[in-house]
PDB file of N, CA and C in Angstrom:
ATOM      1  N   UNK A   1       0.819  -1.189   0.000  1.00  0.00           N
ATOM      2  CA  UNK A   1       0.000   0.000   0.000  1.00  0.00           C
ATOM      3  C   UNK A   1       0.865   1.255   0.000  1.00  0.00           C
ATOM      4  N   UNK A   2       1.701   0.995   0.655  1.00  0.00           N
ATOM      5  CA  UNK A   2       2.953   2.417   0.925  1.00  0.00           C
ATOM      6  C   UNK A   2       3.784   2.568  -0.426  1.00  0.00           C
ATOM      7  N   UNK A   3       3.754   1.515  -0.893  1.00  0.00           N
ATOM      8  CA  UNK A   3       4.651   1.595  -2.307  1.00  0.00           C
ATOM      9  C   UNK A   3       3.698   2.521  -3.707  1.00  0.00           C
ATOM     10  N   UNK A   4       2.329   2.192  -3.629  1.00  0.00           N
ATOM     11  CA  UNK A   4       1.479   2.289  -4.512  1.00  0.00           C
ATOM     12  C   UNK A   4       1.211   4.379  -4.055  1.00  0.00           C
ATOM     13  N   UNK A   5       0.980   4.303  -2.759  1.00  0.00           N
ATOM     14  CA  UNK A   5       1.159   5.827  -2.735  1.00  0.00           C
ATOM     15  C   UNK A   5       2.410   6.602  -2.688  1.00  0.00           C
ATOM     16  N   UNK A   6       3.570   5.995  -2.721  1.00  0.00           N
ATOM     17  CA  UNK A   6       4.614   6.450  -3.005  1.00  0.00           C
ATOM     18  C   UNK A   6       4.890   7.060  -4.577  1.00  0.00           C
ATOM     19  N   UNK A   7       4.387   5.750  -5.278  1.00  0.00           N
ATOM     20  CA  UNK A   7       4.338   6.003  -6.607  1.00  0.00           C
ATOM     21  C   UNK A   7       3.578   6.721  -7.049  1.00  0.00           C
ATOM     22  N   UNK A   8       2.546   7.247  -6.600  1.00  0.00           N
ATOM     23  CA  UNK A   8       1.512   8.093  -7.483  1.00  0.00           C
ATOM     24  C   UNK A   8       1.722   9.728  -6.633  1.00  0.00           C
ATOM     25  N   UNK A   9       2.442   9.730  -5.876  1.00  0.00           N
ATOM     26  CA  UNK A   9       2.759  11.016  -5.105  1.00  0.00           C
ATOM     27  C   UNK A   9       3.471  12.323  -6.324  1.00  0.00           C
ATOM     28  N   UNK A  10       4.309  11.340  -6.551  1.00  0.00           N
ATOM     29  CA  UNK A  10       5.330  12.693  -7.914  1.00  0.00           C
ATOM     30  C   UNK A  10       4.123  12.837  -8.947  1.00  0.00           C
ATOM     31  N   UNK A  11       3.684  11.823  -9.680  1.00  0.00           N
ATOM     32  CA  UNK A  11       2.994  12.168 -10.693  1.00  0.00           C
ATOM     33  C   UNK A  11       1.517  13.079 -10.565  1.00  0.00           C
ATOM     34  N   UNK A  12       1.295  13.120  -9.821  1.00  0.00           N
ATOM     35  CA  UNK A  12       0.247  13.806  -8.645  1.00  0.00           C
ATOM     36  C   UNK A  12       0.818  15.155  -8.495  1.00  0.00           C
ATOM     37  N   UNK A  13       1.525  15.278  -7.871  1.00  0.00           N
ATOM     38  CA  UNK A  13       2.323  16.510  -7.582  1.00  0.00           C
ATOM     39  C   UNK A  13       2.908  17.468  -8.879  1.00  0.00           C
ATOM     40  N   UNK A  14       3.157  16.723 -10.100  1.00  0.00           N
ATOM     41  CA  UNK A  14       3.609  17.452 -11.249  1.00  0.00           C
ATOM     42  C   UNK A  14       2.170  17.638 -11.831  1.00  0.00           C
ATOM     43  N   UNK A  15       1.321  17.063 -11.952  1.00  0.00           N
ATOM     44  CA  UNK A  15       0.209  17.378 -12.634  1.00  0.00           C
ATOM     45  C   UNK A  15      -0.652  18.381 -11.794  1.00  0.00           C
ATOM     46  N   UNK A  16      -0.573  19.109 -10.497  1.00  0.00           N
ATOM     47  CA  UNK A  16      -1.316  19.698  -9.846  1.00  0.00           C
ATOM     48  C   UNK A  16      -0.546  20.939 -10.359  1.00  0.00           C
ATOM     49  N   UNK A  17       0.621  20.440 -10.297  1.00  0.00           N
ATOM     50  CA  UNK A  17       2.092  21.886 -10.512  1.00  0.00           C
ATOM     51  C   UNK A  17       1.696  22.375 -12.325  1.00  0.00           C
ATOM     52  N   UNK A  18       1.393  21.351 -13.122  1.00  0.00           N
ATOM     53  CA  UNK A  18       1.353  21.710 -14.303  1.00  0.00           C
ATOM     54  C   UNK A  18      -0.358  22.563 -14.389  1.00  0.00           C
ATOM     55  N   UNK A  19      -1.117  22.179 -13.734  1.00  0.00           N
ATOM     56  CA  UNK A  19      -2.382  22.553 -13.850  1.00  0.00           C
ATOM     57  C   UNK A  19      -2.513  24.018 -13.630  1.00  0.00           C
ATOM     58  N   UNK A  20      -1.530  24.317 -12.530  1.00  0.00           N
ATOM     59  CA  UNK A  20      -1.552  25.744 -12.021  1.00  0.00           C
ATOM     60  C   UNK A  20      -0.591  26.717 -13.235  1.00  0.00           C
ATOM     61  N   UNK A  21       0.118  25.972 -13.868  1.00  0.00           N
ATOM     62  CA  UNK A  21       1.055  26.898 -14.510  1.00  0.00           C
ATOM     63  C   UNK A  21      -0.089  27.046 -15.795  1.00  0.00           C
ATOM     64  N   UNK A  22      -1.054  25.666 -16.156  1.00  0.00           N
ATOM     65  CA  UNK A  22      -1.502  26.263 -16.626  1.00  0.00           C
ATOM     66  C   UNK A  22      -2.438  27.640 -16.657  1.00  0.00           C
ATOM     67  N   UNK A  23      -3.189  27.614 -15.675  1.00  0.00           N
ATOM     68  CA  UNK A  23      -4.012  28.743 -15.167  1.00  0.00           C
ATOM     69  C   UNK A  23      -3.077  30.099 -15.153  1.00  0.00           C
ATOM     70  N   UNK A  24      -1.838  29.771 -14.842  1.00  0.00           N
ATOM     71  CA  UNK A  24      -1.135  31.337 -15.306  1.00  0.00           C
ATOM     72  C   UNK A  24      -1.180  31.572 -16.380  1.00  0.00           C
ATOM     73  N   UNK A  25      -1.049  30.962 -17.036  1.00  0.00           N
ATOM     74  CA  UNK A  25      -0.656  31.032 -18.633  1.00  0.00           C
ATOM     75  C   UNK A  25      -1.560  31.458 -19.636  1.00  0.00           C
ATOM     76  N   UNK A  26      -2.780  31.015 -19.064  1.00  0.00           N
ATOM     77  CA  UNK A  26      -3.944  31.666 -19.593  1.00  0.00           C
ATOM     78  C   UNK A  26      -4.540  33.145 -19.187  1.00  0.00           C
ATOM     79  N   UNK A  27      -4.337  33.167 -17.830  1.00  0.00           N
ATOM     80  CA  UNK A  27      -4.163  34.633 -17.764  1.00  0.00           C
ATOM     81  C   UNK A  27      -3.465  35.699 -18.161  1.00  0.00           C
ATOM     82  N   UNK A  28      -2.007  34.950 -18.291  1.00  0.00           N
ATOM     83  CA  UNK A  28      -1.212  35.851 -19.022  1.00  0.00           C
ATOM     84  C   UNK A  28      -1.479  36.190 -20.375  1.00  0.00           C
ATOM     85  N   UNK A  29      -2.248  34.726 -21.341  1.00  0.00           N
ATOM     86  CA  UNK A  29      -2.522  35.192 -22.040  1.00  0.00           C
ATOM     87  C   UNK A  29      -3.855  36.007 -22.551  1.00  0.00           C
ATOM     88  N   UNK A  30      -4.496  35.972 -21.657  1.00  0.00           N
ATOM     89  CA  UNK A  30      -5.897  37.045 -21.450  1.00  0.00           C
ATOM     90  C   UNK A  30      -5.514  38.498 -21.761  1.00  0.00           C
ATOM     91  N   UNK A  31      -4.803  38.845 -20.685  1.00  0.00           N
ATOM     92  CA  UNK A  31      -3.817  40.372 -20.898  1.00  0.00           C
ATOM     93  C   UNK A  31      -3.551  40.640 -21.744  1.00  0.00           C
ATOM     94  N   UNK A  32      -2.376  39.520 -22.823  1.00  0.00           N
ATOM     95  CA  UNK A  32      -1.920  39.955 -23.772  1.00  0.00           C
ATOM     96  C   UNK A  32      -2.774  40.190 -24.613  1.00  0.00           C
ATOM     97  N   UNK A  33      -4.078  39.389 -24.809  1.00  0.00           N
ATOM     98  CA  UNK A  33      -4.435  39.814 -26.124  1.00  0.00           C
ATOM     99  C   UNK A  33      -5.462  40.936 -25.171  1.00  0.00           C
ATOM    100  N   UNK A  34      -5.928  41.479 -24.677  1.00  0.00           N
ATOM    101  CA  UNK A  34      -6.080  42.587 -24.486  1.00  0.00           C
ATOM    102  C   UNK A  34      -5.614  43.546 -24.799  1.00  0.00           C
ATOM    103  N   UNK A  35      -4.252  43.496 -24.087  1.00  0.00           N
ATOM    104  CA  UNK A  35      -3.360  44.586 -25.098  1.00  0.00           C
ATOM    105  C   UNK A  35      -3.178  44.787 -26.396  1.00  0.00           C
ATOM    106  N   UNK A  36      -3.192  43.639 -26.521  1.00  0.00           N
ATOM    107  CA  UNK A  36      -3.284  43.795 -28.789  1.00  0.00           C
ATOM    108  C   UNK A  36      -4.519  44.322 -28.656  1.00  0.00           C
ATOM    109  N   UNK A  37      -6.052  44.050 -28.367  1.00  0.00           N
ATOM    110  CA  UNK A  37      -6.898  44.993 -28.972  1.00  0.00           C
ATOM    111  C   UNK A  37      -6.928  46.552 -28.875  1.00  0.00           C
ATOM    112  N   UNK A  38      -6.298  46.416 -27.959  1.00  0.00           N
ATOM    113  CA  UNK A  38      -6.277  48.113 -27.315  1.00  0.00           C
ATOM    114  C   UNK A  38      -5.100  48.918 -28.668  1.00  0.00           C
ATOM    115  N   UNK A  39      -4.294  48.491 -28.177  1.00  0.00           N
ATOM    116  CA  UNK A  39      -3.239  48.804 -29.741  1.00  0.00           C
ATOM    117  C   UNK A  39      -3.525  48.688 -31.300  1.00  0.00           C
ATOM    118  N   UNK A  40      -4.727  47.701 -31.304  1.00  0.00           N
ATOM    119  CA  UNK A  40      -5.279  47.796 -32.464  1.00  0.00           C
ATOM    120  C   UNK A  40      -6.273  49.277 -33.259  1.00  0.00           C
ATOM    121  N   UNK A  41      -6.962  49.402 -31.858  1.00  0.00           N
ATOM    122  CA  UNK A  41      -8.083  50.603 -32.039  1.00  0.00           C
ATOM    123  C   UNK A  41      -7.367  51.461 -31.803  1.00  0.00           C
ATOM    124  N   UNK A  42      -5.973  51.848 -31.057  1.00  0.00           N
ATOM    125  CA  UNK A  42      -5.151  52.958 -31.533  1.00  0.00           C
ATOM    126  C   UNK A  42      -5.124  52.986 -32.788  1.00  0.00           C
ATOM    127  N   UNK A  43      -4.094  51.706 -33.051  1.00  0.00           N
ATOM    128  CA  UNK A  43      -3.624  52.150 -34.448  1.00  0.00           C
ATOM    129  C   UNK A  43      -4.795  52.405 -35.191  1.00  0.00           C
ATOM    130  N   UNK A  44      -6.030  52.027 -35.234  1.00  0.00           N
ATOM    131  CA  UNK A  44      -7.295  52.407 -36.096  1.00  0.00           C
ATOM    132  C   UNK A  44      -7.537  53.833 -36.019  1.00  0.00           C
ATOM    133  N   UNK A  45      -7.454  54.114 -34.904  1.00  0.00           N
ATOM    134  CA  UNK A  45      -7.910  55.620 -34.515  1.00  0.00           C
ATOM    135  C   UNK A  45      -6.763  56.648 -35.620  1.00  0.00           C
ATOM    136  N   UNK A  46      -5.217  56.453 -35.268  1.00  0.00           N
ATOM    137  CA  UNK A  46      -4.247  57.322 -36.129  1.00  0.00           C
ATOM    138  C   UNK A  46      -4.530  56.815 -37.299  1.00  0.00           C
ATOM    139  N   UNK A  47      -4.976  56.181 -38.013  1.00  0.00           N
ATOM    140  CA  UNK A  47      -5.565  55.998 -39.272  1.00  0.00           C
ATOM    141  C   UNK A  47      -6.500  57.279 -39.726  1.00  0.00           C
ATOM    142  N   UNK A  48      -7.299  57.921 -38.398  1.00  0.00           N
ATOM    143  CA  UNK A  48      -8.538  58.592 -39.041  1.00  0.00           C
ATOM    144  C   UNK A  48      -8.036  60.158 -38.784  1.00  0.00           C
ATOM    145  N   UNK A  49      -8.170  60.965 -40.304  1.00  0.00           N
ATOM    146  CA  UNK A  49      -7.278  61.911 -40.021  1.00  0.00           C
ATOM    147  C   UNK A  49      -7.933  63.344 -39.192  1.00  0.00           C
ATOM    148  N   UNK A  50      -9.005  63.170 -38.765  1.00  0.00           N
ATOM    149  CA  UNK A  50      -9.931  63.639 -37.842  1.00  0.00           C
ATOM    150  C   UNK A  50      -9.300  63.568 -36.352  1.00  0.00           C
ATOM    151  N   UNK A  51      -9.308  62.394 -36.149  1.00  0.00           N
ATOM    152  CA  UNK A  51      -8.180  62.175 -34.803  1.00  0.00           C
ATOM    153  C   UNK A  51      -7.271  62.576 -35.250  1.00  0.00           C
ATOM    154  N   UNK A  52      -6.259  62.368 -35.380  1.00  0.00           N
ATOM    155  CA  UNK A  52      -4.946  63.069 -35.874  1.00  0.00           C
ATOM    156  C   UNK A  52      -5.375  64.469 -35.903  1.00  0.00           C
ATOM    157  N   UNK A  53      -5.964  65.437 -36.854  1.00  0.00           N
ATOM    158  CA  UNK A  53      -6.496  66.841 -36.632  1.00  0.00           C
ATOM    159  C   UNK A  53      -6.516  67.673 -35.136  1.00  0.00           C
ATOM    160  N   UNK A  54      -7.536  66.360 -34.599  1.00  0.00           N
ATOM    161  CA  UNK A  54      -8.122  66.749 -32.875  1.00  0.00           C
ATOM    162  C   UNK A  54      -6.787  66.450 -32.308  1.00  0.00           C
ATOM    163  N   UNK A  55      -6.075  65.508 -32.342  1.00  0.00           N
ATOM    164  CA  UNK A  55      -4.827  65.484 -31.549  1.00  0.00           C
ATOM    165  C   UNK A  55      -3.822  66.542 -31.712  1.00  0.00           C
ATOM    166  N   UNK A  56      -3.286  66.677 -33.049  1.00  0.00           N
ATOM    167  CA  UNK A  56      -2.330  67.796 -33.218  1.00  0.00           C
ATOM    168  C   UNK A  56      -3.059  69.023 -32.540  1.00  0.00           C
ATOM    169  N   UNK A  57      -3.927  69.232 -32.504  1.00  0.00           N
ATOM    170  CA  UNK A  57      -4.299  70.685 -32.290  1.00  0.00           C
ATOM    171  C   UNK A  57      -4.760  70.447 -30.701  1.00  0.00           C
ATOM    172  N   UNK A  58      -5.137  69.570 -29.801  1.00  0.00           N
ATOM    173  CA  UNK A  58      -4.503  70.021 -28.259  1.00  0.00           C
ATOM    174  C   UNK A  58      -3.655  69.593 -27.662  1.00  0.00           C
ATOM    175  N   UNK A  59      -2.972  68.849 -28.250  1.00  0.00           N
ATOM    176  CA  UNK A  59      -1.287  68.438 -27.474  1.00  0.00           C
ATOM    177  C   UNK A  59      -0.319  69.377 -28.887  1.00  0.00           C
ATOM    178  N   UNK A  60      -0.144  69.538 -29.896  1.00  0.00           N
ATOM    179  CA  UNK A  60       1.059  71.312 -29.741  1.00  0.00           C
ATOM    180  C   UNK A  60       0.152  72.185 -30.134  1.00  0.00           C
ATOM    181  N   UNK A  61      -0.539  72.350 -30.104  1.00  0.00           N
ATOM    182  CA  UNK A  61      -1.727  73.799 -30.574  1.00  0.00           C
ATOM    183  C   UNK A  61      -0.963  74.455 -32.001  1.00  0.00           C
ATOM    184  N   UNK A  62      -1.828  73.245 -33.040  1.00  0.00           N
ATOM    185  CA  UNK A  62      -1.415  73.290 -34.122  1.00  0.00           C
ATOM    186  C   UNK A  62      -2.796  74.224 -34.615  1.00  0.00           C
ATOM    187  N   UNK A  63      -2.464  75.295 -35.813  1.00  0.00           N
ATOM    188  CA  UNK A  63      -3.965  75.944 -36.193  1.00  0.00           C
ATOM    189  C   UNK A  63      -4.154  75.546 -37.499  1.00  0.00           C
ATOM    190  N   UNK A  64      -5.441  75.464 -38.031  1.00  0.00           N
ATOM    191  CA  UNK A  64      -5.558  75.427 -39.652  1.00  0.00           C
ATOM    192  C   UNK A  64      -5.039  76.710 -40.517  1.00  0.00           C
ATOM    193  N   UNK A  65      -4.917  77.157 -41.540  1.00  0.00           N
ATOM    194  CA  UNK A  65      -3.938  77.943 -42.386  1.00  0.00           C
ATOM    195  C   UNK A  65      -5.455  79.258 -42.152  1.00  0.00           C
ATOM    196  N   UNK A  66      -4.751  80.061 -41.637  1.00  0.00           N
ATOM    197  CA  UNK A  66      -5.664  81.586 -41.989  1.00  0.00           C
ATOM    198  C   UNK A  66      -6.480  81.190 -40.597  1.00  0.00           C
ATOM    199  N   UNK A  67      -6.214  80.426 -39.255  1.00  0.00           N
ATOM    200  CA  UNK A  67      -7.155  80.760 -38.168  1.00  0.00           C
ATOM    201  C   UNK A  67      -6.011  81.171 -37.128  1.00  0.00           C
ATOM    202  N   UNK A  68      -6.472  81.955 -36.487  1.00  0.00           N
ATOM    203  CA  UNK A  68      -5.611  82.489 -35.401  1.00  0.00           C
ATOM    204  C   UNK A  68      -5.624  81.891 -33.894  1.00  0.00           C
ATOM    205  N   UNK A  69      -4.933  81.239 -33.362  1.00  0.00           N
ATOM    206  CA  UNK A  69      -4.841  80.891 -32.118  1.00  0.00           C
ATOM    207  C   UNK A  69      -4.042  81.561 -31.205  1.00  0.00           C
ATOM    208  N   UNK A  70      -4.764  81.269 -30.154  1.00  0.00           N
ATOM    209  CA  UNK A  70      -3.946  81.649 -28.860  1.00  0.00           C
ATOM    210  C   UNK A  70      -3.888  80.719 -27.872  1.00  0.00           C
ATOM    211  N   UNK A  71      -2.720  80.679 -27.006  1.00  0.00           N
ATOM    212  CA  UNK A  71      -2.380  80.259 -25.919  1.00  0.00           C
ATOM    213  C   UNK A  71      -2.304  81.545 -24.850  1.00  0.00           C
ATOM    214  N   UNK A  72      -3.424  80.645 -23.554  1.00  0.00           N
ATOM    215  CA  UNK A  72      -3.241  81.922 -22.717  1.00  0.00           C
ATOM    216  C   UNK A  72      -2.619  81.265 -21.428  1.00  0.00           C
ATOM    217  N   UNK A  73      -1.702  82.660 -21.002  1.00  0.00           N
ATOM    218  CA  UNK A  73      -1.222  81.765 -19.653  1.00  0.00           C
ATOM    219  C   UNK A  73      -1.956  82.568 -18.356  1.00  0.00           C
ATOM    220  N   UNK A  74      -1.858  81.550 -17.335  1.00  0.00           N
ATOM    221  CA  UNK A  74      -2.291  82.059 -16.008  1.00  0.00           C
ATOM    222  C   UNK A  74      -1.051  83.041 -15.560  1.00  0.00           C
ATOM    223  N   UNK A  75      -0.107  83.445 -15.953  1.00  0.00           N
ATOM    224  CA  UNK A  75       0.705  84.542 -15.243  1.00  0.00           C
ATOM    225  C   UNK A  75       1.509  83.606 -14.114  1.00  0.00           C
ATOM    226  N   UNK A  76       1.552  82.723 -14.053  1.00  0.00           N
ATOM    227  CA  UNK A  76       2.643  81.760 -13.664  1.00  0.00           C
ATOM    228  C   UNK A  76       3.879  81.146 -14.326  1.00  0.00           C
ATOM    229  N   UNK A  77       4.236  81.313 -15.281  1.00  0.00           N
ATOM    230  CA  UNK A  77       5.118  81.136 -16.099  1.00  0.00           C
ATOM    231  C   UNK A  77       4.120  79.784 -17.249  1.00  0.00           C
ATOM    232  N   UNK A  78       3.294  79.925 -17.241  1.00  0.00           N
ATOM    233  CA  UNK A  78       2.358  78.773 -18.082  1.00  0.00           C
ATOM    234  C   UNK A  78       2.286  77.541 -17.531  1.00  0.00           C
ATOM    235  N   UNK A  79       2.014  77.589 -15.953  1.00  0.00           N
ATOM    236  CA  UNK A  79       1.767  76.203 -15.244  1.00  0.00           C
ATOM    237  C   UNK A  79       0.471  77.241 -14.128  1.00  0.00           C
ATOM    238  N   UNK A  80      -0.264  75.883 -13.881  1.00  0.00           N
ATOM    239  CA  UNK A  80      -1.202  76.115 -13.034  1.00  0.00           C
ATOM    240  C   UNK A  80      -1.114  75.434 -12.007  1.00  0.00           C
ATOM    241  N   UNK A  81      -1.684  75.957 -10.730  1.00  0.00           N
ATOM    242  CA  UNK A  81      -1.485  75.429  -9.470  1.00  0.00           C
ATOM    243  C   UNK A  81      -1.822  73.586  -9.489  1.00  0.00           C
ATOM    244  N   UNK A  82      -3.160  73.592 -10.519  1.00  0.00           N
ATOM    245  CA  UNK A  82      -4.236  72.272 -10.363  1.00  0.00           C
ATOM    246  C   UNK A  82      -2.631  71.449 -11.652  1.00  0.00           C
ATOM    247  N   UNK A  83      -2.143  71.413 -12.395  1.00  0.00           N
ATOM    248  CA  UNK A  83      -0.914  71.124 -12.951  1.00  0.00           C
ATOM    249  C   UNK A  83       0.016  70.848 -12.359  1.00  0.00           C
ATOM    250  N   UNK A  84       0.287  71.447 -11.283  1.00  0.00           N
ATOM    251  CA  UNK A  84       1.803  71.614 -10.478  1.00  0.00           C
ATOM    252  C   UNK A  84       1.603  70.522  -9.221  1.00  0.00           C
ATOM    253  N   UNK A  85       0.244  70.421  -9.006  1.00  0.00           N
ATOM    254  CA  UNK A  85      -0.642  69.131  -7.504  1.00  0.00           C
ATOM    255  C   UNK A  85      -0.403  67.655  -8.650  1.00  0.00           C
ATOM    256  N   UNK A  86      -0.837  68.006  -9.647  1.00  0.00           N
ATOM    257  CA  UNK A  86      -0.849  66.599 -10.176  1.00  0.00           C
ATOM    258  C   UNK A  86       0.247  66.112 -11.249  1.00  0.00           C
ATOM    259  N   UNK A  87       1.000  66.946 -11.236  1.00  0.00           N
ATOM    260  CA  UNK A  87       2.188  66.981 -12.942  1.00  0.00           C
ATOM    261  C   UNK A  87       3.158  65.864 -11.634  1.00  0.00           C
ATOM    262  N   UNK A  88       4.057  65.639 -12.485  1.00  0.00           N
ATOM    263  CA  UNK A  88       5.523  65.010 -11.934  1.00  0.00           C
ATOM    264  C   UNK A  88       5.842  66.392 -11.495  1.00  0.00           C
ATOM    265  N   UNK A  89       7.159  65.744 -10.880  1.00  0.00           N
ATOM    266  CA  UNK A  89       8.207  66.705 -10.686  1.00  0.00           C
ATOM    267  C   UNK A  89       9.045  66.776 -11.716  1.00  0.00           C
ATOM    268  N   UNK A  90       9.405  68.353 -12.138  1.00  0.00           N
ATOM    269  CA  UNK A  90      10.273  68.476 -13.066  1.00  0.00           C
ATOM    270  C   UNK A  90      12.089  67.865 -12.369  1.00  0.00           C
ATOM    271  N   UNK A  91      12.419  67.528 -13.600  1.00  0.00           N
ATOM    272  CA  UNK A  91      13.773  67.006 -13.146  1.00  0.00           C
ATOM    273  C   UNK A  91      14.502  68.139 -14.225  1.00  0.00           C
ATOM    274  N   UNK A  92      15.501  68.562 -13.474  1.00  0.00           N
ATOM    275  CA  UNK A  92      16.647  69.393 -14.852  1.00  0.00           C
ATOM    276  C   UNK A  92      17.364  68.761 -15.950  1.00  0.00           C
ATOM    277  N   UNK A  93      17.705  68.764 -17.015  1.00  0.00           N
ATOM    278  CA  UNK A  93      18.663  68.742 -18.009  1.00  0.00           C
ATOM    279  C   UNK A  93      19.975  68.008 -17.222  1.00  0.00           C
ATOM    280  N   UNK A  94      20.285  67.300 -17.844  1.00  0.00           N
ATOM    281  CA  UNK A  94      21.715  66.798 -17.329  1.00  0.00           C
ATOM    282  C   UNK A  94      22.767  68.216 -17.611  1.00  0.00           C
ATOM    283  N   UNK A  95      22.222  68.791 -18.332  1.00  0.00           N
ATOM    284  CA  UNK A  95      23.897  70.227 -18.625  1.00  0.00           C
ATOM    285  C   UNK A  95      23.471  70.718 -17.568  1.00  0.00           C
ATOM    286  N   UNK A  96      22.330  71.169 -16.827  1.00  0.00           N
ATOM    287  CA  UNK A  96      22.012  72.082 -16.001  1.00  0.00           C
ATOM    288  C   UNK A  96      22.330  71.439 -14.690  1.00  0.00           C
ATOM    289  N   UNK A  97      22.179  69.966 -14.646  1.00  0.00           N
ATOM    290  CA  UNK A  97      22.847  69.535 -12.985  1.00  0.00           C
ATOM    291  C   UNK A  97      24.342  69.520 -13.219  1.00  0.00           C
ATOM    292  N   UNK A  98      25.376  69.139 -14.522  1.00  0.00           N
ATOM    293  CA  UNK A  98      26.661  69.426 -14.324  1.00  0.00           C
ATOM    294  C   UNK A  98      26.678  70.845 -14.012  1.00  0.00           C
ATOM    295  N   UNK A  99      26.642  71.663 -14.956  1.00  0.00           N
ATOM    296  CA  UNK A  99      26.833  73.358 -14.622  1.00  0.00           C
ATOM    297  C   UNK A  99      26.999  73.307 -12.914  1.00  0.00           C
ATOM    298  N   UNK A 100      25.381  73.024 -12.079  1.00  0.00           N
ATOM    299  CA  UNK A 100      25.307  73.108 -10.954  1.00  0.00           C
ATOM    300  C   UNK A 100      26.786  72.370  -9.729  1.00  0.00           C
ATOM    301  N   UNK A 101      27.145  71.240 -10.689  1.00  0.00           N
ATOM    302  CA  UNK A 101      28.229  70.712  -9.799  1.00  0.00           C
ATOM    303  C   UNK A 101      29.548  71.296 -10.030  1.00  0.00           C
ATOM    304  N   UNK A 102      29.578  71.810 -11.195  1.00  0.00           N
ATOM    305  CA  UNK A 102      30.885  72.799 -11.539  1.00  0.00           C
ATOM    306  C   UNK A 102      30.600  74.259 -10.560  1.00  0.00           C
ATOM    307  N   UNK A 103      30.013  74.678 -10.570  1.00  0.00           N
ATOM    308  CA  UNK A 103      29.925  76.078 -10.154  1.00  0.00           C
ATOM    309  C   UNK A 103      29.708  75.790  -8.116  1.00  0.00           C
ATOM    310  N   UNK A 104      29.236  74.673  -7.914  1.00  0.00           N
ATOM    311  CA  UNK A 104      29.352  73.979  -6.359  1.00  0.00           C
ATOM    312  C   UNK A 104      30.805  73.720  -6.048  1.00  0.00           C
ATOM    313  N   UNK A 105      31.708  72.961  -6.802  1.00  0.00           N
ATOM    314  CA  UNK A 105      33.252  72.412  -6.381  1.00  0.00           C
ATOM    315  C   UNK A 105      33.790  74.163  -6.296  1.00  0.00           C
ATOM    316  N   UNK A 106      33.201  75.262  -7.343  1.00  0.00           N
ATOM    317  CA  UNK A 106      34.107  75.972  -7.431  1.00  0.00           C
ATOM    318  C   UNK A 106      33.920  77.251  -6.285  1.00  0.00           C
ATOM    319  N   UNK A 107      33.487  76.886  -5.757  1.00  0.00           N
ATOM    320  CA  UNK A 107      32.678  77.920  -4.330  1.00  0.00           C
ATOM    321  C   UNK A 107      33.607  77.018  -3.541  1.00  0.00           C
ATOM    322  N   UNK A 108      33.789  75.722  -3.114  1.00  0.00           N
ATOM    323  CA  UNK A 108      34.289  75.135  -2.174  1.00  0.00           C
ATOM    324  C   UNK A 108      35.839  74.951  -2.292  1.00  0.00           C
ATOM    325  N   UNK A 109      35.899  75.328  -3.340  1.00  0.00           N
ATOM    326  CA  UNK A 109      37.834  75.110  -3.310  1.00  0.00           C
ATOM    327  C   UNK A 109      38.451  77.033  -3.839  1.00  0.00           C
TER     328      UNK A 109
END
């Protein structure tokens, strides 16, 4: 009796182990093709030159030929408080943190 559950212990144990990897695997692949549809209806969308139109014109405030636009700023240097709560933090230019470490050594020596 001890021999017979000895023997069926590994094969038992790899097939519970394989069962679960399967269940990852299918989830993983759930996601992925999620993501392909999502990337699909992008790419459908930059296909339509309507989108493209609406996009260029509020991410760089592009105008049609003979209309006049403006950009207005709040008198903050063109950032707003509700921008500045939710933006990142700006990080500087790598020339602008060397500069800063050149002009630091040269105060200290």
């Amino acid at each position: 009796m001890c021999a017979i559950a000895l023997s069926l212990a590994y094969p038992v144990r790899e097939y519970v182990a394989q069962r679960s990897e399967i269940s990852r695997l299918q989830k993983q692949e759930a996601a992925v093709r999620k993501d392909v549809r999502e990337l699909t209806d992008k790419k459908a969308s930059l296909g339509d030159p309507d989108y493209v139109k609406r996009e260029a014109r509020r991410r760089l405030h592009f105008c049609d030929p003979g209309e006049q636009c403006y950009v207005v700023l709040d008198g903050q240097g063109g950032t707003s408080e509700q921008q500045e709560e939710t933006g990142p933090t700006r990080t500087p230019p790598w020339y602008e943190t060397l500069w800063r470490s050149v002009e630091a050594a040269d105060r200290q020596g």
